[in-house]
N, C-alpha and C. Protein backbone atom coordinates (compact mmCIF):
# COMPACT_ATOMS: atom_id res chain seq x y z
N UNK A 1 13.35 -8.72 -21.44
CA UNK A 1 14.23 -8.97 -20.31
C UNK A 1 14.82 -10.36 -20.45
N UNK A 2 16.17 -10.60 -20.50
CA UNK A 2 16.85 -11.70 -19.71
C UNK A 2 16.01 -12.71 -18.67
N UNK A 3 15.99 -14.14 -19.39
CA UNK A 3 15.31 -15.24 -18.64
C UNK A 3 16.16 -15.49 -17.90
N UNK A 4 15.83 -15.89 -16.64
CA UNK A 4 16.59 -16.00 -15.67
C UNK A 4 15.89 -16.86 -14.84
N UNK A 5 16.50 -18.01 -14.59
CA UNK A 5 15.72 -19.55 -13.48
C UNK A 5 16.08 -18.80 -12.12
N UNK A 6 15.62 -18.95 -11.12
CA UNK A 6 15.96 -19.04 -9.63
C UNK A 6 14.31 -18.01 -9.00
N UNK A 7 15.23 -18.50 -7.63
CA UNK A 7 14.38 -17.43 -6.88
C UNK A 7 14.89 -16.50 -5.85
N UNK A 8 14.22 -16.04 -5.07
CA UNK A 8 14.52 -14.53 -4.28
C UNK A 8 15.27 -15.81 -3.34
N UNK A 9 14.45 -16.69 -2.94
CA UNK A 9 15.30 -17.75 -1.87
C UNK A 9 16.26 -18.26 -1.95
N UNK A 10 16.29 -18.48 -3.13
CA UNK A 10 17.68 -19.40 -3.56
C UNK A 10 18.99 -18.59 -3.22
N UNK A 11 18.36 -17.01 -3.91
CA UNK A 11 19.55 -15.87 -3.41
C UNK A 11 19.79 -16.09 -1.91
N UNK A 12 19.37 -15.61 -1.25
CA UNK A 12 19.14 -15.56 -0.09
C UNK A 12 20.03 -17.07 0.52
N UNK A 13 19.32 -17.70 0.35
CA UNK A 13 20.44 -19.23 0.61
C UNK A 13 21.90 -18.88 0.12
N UNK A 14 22.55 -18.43 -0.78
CA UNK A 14 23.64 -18.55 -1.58
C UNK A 14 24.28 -17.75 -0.68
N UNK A 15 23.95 -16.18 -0.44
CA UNK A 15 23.95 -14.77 0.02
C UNK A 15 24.01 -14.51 1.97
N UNK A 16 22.53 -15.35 2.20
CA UNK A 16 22.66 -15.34 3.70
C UNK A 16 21.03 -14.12 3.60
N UNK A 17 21.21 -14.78 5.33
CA UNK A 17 19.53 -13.96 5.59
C UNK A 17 19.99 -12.40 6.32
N UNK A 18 21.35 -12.63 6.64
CA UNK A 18 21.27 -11.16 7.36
C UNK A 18 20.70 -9.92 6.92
N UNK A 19 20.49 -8.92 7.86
CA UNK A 19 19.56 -8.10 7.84
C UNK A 19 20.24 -6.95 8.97
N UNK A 20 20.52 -5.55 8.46
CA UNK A 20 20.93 -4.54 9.08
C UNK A 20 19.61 -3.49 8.95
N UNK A 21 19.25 -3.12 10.59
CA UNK A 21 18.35 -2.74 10.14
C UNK A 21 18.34 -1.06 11.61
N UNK A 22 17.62 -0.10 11.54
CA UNK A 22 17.80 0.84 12.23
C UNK A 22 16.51 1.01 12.98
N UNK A 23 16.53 1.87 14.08
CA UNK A 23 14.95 2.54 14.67
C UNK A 23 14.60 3.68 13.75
N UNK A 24 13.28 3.53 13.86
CA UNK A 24 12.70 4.88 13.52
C UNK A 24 13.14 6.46 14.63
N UNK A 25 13.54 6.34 15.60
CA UNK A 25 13.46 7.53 16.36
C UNK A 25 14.94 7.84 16.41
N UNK A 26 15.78 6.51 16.07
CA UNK A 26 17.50 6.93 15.77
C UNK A 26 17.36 8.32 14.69
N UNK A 27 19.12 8.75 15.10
CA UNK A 27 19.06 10.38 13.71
C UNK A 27 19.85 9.43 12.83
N UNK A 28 19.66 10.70 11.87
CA UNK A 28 20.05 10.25 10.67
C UNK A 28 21.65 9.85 10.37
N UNK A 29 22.17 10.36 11.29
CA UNK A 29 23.63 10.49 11.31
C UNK A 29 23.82 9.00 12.31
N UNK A 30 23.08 8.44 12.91
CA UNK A 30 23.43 7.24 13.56
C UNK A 30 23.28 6.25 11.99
N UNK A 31 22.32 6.42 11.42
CA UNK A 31 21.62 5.39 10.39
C UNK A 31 22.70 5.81 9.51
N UNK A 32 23.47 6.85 9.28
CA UNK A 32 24.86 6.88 8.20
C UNK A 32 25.77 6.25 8.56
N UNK A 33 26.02 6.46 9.94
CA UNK A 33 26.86 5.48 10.43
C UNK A 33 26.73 4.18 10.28
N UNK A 34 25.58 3.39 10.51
CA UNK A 34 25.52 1.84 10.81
C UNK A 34 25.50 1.79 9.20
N UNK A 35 25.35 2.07 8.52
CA UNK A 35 25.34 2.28 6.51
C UNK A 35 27.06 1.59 6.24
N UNK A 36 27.69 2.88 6.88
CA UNK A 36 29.35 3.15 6.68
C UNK A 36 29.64 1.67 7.51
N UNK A 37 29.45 1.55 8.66
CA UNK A 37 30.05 0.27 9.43
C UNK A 37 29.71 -1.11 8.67
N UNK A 38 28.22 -1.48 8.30
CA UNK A 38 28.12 -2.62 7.23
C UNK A 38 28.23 -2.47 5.93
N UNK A 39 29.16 -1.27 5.58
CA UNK A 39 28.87 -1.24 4.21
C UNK A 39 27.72 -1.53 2.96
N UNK A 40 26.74 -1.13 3.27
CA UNK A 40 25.28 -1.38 3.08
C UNK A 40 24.79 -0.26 2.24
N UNK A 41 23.72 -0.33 1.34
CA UNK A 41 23.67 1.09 0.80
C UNK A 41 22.07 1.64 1.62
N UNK A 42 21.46 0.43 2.46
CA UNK A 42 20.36 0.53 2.85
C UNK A 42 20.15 -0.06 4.12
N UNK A 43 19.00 0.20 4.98
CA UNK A 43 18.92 -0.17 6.69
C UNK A 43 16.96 -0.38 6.13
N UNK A 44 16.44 -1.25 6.78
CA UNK A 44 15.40 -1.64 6.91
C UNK A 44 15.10 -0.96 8.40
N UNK A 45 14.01 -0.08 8.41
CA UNK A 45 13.53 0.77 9.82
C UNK A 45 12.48 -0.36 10.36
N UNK A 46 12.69 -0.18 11.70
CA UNK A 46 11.99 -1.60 12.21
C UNK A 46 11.50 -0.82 13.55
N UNK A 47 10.71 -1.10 13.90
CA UNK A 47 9.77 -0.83 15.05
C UNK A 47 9.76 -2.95 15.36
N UNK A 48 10.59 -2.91 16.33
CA UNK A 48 10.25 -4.13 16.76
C UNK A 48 10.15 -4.95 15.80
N UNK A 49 9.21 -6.04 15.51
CA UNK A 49 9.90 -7.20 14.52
C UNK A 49 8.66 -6.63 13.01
N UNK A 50 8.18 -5.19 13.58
CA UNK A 50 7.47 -4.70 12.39
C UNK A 50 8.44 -4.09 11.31
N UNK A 51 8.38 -4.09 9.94
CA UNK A 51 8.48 -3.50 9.27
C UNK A 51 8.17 -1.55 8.64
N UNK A 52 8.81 -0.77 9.10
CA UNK A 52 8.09 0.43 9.07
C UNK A 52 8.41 1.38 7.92
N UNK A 53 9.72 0.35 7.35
CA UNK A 53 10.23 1.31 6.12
C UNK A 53 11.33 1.18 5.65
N UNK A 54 12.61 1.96 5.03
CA UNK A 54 13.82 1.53 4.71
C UNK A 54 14.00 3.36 4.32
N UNK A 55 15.38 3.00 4.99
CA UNK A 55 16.53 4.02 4.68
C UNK A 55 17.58 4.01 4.31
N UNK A 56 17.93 4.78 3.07
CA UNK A 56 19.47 4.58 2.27
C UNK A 56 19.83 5.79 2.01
N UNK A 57 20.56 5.49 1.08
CA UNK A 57 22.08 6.78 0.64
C UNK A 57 21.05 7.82 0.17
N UNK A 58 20.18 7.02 -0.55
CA UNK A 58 19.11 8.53 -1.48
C UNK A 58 18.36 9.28 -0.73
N UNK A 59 17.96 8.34 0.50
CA UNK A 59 16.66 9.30 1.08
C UNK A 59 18.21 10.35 1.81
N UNK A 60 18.99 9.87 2.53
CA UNK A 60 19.76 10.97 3.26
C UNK A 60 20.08 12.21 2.11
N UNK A 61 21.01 11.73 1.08
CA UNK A 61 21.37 12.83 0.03
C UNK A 61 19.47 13.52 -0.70
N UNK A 62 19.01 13.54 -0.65
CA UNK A 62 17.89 14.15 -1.41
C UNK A 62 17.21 14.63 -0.22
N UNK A 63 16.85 13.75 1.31
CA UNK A 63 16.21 14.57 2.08
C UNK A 63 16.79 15.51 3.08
N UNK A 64 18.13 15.26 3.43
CA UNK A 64 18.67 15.89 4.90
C UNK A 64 19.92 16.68 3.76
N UNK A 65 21.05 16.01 3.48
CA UNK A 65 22.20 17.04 2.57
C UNK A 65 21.78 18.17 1.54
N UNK A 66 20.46 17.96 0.75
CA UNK A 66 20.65 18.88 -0.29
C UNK A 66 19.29 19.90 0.50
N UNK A 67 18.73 19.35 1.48
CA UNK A 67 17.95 20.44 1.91
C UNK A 67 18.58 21.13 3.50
N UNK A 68 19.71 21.11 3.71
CA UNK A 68 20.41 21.58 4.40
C UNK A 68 20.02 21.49 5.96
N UNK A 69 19.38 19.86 6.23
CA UNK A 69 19.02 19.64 7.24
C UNK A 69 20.30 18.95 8.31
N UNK A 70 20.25 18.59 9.39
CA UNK A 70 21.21 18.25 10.30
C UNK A 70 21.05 17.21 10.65
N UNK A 71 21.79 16.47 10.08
CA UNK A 71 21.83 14.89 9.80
C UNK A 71 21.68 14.21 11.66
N UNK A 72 22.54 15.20 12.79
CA UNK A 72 22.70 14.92 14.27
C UNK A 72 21.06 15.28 14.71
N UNK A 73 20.19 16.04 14.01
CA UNK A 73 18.82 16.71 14.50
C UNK A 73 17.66 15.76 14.14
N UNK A 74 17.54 15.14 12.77
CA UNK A 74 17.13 14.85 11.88
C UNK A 74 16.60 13.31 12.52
N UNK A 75 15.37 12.80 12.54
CA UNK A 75 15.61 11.45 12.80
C UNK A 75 14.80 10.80 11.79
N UNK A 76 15.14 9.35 11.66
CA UNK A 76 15.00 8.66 10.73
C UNK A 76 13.56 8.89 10.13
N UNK A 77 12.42 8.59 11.38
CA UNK A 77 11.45 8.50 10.65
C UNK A 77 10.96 9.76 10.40
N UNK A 78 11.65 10.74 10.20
CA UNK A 78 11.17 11.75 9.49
C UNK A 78 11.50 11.88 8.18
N UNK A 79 12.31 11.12 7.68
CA UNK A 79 13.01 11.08 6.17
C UNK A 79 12.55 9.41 5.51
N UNK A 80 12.37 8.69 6.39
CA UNK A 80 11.92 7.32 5.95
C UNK A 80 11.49 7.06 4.31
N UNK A 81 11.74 6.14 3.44
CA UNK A 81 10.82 5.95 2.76
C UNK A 81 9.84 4.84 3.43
N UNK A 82 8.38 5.11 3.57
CA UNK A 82 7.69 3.65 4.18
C UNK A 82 6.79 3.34 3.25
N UNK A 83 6.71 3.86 1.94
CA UNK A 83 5.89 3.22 1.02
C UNK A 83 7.13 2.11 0.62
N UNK A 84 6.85 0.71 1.21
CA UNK A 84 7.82 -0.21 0.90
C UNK A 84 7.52 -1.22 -0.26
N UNK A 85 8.46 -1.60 -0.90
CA UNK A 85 8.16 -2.53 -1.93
C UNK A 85 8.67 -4.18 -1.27
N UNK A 86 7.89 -4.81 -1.44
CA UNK A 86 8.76 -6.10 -0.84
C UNK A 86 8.40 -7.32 -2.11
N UNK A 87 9.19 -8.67 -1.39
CA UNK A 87 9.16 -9.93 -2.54
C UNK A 87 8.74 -10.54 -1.48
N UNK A 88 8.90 -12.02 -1.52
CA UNK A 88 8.46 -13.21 -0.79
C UNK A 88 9.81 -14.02 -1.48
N UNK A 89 9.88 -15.05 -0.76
CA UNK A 89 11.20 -16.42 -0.86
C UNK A 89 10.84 -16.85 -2.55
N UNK A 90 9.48 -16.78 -2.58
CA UNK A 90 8.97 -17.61 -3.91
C UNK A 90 9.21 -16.80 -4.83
N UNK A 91 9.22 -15.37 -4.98
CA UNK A 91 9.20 -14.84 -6.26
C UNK A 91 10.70 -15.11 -6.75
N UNK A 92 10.44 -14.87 -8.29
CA UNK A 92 11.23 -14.94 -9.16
C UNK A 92 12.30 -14.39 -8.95
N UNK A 93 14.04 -14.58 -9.51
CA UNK A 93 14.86 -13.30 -9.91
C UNK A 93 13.95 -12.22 -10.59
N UNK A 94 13.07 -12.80 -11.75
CA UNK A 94 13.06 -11.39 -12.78
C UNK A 94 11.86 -10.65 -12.44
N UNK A 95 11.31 -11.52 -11.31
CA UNK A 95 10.06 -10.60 -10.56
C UNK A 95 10.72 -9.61 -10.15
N UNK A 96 11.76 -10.17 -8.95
CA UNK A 96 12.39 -9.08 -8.35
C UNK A 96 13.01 -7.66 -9.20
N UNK A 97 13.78 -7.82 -10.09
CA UNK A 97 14.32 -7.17 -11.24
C UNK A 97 13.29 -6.34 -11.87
N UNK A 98 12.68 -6.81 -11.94
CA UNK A 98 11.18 -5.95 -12.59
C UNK A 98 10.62 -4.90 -11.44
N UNK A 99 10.75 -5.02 -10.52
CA UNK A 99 10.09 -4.26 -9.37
C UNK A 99 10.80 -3.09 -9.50
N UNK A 100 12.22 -3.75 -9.54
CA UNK A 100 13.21 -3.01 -8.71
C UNK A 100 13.19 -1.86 -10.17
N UNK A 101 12.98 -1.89 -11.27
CA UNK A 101 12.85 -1.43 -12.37
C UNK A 101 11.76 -0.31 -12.48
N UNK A 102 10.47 -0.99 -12.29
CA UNK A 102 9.69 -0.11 -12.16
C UNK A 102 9.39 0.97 -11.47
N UNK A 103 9.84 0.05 -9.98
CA UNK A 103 9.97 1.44 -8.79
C UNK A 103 11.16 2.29 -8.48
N UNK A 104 12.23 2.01 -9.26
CA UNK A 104 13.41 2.64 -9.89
C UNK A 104 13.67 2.94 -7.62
N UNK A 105 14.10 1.16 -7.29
CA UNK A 105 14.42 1.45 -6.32
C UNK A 105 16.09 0.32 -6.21
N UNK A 106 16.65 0.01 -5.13
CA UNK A 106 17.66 -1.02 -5.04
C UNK A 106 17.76 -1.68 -4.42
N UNK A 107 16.89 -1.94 -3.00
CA UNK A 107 16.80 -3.23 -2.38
C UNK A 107 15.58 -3.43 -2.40
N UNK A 108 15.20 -4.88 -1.70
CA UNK A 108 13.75 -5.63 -1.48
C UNK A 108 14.02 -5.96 -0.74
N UNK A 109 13.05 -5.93 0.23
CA UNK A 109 13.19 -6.58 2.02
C UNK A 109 12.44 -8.36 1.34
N UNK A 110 12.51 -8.61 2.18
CA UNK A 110 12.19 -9.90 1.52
C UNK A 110 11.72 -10.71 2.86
N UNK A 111 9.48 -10.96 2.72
CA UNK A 111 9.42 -10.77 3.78
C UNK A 111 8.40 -12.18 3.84
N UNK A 112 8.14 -13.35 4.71
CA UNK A 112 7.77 -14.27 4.73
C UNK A 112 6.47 -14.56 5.74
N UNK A 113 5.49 -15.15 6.14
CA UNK A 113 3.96 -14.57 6.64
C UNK A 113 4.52 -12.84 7.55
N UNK A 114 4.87 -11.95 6.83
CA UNK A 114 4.87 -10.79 7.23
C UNK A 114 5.95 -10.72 8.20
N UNK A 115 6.77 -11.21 8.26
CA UNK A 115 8.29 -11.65 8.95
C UNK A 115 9.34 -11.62 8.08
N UNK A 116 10.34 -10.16 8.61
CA UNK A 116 11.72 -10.24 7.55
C UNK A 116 12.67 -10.99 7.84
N UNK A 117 12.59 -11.60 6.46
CA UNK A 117 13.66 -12.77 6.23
C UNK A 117 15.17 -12.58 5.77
N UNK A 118 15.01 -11.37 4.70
CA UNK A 118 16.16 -10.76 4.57
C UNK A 118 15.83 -10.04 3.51
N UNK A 119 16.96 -9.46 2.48
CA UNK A 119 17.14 -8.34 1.61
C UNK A 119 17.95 -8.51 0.63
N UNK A 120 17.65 -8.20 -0.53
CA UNK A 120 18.27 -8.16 -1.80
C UNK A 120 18.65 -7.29 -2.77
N UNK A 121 19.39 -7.00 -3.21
CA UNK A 121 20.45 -5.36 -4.04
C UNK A 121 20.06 -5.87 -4.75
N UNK A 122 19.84 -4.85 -6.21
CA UNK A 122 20.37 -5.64 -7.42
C UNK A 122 21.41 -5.26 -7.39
N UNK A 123 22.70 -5.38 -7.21
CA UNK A 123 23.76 -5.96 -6.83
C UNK A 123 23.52 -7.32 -7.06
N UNK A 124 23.04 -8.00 -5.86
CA UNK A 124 22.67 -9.67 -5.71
C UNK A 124 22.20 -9.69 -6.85
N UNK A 125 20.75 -9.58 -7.75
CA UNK A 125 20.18 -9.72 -8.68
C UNK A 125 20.65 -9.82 -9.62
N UNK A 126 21.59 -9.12 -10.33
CA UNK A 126 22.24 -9.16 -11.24
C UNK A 126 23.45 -10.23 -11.23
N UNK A 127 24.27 -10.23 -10.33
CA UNK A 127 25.06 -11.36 -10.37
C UNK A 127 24.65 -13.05 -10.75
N UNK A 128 23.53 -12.94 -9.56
CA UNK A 128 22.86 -14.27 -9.97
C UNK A 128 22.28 -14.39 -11.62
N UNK A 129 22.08 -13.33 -12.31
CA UNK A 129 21.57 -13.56 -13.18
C UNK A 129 23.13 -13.97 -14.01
N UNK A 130 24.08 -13.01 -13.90
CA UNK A 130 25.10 -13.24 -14.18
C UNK A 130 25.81 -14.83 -14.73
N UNK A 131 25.36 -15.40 -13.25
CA UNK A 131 25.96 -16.66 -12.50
C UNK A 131 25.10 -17.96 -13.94
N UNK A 132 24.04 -17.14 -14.04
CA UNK A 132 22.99 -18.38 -14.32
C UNK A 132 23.36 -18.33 -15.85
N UNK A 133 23.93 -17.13 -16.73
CA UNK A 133 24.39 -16.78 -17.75
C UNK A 133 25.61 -17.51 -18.04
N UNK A 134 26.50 -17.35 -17.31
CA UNK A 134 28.02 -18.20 -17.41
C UNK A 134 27.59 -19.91 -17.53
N UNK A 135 26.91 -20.59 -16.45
CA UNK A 135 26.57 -21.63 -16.72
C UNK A 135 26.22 -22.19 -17.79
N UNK A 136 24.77 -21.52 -18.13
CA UNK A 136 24.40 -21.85 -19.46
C UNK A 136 25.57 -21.88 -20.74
N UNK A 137 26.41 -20.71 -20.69
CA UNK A 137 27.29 -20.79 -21.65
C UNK A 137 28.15 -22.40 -21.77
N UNK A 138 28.22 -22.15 -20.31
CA UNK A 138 29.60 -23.61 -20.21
C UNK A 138 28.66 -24.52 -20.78
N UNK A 139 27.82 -24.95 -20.46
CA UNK A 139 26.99 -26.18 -20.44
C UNK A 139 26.77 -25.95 -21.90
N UNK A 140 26.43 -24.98 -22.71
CA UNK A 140 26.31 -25.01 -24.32
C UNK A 140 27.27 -25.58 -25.02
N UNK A 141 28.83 -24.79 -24.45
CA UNK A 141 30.26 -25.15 -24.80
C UNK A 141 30.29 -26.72 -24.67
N UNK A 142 30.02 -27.10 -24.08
CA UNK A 142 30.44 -28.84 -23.49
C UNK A 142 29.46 -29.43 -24.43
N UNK A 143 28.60 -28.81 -24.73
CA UNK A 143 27.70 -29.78 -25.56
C UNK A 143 27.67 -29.70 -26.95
N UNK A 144 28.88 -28.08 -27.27
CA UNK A 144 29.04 -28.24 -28.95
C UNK A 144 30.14 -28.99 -28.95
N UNK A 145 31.52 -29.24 -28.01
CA UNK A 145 32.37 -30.06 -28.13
C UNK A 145 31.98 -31.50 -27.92
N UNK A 146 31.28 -31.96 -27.92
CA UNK A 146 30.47 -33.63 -27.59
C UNK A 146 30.66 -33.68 -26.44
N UNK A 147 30.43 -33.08 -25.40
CA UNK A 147 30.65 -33.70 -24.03
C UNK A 147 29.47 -34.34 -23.23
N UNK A 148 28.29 -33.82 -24.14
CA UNK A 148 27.21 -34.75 -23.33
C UNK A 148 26.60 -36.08 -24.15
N UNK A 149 26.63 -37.07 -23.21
CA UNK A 149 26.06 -38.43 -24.18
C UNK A 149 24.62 -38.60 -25.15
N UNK A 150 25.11 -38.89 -26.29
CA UNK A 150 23.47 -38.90 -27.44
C UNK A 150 22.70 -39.81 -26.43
């Protein structure tokens, strides 16, 4: 894997802490909606300032569309994923990246003494790694043209 300096926080600083997040007892067709309105591919299910799970594009298409359920009937926490994966401020980019790899998932709630702080795509992940890639280049460039002092 691609070395990559930073952390989940740093994203988060760059990015912002916001956080779109749904009830468990909302339907599924409200939680598509608030998806479509923040343009989001994911909603963090929250029971109060608990954490109870996360809902996105996959759980709707795999649990309610292809099993011909009624997205208006259907409520969230019946489709939930709540086996959740989370980071902390401190972990790594390539911690995160690695998770998100293994558990072949796309966001991380990102959660601080058990308090959500916010959330990360790899979307985000990758850019930053992106970001940290371009730099290095420039900073190589400047230093094969003599730009930094012996």
């Amino acid at each position: 894997m691609i070395q990559c300096t930073g952390t989940i926080g740093d994203i988060l600083n760059q990015k912002g802490h916001q956080v779109w997040t749904i009830e468990p007892d909302a339907t599924v067709f409200e939680a598509i909606q608030r998806l479509a309105d923040k343009n989001v591919g994911a909603l963090l299910v929250m029971e109060g300032d608990r954490l109870v799970g996360i809902f996105s594009e996959r759980d709707y298409t795999r649990k309610v569309a292809l099993r011909g359920r009624s997205s208006k009937e259907t409520h969230v926490r019946e489709i939930l994923s709540d086996r959740v994966i989370c980071v902390t401020p401190q972990h790594s980019v390539e911690d995160g990246l690695r998770l998100m790899t293994e558990h072949r998932i796309r966001h991380l709630p990102v959660l601080e003494n058990q308090r959500v702080v916010g959330v990360v795509s790899i979307g985000d992940l990758v850019n930053w790694v992106i970001n940290q890639q371009s730099q290095t280049i420039r900073q190589l460039e400047t230093y094969i043209a003599g730009g930094y002092p012996g």
